[in-house]
N, C-alpha and C. Protein backbone atom coordinates (compact mmCIF):
# COMPACT_ATOMS: atom_id res chain seq x y z
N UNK A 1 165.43 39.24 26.63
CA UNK A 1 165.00 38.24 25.68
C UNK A 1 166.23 37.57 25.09
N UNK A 2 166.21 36.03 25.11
CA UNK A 2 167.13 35.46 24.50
C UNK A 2 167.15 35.32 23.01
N UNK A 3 167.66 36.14 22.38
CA UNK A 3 167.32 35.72 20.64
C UNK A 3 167.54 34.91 20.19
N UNK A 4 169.15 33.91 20.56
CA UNK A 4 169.56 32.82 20.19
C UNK A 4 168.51 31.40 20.21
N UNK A 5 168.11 31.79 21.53
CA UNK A 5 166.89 30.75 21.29
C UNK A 5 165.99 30.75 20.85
N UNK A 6 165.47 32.31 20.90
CA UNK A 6 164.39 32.20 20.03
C UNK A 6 164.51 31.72 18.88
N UNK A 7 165.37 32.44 17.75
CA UNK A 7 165.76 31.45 16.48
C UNK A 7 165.95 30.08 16.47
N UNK A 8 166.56 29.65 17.31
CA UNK A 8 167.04 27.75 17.42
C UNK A 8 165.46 27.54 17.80
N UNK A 9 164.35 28.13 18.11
CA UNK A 9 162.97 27.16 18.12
C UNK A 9 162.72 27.47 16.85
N UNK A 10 162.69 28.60 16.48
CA UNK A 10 162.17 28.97 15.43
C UNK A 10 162.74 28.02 14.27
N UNK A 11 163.89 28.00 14.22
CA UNK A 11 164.42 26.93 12.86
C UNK A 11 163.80 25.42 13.29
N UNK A 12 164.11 25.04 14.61
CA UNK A 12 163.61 23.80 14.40
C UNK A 12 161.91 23.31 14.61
N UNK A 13 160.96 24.45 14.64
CA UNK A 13 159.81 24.38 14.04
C UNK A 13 159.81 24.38 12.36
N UNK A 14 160.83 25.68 11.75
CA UNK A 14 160.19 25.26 10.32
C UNK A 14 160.93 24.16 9.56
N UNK A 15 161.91 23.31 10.50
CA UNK A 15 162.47 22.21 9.87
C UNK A 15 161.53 21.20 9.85
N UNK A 16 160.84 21.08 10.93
CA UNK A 16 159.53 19.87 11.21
C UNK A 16 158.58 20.17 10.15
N UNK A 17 158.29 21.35 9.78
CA UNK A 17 157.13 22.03 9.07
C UNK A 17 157.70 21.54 7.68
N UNK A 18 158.47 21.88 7.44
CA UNK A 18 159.18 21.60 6.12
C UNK A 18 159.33 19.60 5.76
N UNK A 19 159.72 19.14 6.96
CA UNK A 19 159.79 17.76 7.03
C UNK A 19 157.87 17.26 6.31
N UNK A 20 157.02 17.99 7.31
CA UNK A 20 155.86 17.58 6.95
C UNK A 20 155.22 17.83 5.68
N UNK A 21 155.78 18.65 5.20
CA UNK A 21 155.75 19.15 3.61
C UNK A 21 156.31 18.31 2.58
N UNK A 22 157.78 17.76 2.78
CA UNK A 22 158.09 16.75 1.79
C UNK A 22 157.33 15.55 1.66
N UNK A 23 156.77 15.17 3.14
CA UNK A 23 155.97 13.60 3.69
C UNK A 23 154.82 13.83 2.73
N UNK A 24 154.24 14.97 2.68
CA UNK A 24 152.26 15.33 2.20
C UNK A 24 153.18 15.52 0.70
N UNK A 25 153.89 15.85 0.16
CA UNK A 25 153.97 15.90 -1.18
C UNK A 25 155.07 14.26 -1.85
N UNK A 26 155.14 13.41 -0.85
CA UNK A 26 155.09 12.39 -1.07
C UNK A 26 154.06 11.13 -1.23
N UNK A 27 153.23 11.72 -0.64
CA UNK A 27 151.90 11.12 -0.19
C UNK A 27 150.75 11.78 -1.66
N UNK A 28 151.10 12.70 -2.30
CA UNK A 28 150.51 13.29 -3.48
C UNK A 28 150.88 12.97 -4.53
N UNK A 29 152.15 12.50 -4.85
CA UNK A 29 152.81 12.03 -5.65
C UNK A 29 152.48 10.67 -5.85
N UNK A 30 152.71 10.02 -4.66
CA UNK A 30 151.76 8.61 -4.98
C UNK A 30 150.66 8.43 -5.08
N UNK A 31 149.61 9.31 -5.02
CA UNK A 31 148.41 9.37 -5.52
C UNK A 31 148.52 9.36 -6.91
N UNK A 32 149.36 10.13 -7.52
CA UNK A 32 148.77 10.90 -9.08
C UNK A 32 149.65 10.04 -9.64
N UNK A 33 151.02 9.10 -9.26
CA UNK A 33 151.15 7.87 -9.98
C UNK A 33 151.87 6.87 -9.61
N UNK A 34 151.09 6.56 -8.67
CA UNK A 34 150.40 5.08 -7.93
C UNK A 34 152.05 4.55 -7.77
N UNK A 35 152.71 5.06 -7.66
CA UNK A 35 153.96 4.48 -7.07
C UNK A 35 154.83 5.32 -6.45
N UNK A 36 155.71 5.65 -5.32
CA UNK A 36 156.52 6.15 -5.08
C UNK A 36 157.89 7.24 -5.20
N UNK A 37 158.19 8.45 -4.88
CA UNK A 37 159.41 8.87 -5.44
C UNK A 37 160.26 8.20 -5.01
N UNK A 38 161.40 8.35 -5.89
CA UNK A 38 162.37 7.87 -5.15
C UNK A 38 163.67 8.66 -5.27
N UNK A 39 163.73 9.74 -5.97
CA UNK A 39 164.10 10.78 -5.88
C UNK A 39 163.87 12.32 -5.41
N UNK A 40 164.44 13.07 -4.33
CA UNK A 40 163.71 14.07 -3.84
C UNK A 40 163.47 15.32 -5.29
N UNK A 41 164.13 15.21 -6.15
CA UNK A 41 163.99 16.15 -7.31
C UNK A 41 162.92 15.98 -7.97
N UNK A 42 162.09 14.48 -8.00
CA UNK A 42 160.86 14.51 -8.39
C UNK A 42 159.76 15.04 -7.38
N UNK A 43 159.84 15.28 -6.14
CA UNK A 43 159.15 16.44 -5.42
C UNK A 43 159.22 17.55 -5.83
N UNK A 44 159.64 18.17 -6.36
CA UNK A 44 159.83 19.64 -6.31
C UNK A 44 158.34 20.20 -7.17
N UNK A 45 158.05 19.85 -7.53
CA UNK A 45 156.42 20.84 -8.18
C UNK A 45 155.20 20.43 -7.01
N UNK A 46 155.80 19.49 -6.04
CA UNK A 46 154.38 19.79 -5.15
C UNK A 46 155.27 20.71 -3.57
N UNK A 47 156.12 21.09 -3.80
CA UNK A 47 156.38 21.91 -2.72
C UNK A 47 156.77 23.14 -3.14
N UNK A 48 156.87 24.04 -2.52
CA UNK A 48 157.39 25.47 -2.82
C UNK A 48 158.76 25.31 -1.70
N UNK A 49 160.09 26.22 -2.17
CA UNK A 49 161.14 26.37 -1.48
C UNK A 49 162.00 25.09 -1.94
N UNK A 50 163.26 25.55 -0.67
CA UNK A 50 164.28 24.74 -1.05
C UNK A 50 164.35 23.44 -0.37
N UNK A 51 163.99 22.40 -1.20
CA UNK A 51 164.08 21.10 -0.54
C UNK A 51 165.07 20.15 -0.57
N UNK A 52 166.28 20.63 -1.06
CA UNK A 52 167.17 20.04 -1.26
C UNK A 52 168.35 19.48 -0.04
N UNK A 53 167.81 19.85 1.19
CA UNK A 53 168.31 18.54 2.46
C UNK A 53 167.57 17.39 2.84
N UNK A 54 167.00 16.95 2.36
CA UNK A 54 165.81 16.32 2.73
C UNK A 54 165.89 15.12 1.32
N UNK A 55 165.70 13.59 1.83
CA UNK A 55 166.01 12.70 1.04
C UNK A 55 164.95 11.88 1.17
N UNK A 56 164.38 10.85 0.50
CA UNK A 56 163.65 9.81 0.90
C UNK A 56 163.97 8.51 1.24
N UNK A 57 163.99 7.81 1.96
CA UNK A 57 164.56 6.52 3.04
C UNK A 57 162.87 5.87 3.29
N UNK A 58 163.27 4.87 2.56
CA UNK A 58 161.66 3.76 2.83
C UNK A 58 160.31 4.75 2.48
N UNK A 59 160.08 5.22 1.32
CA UNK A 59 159.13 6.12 0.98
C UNK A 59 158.90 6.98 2.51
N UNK A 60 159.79 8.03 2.51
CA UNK A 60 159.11 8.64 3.67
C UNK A 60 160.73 9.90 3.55
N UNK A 61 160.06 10.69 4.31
CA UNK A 61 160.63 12.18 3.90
C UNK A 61 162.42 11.55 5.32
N UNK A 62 163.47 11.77 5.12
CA UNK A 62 164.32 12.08 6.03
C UNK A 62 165.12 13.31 5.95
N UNK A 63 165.67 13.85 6.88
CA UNK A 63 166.55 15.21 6.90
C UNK A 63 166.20 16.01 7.81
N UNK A 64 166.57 17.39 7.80
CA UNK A 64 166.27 18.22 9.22
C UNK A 64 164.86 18.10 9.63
N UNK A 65 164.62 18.07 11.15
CA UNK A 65 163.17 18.10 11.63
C UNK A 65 162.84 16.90 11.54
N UNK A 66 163.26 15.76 10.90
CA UNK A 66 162.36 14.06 10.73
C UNK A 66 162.50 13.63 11.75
């Protein structure tokens, strides 16, 4: 068994996973007030973990996995 790879899928599944997490708690955020973040620090109460690689570029999540 190759472990190395196994981990290198493994990270770059939960980077995508994580990518799709900032996008849906961007997409919640503009629900509850009708305009956009535009800072990733105003995400942080609709995600759990560390989101701090991950930026927003044209309302939309960028960073690992995008």
């Amino acid at each position: 068994m190759n472990t190395d790879s196994v981990r290198g899928t493994a990270v770059t599944v939960a980077s995508q996973a994580s990518c799709r997490a900032v996008d849906e708690a961007i997409v919640g955020y503009l629900a509850q007030h009708d305009t956009t973040p535009t800072a990733i620090g105003q995400l942080q109460p609709w995600v759990r973990g560390d989101i701090s690689a991950y930026r927003i570029v044209k309302g939309r999540a960028a960073g690992p996995g995008c």
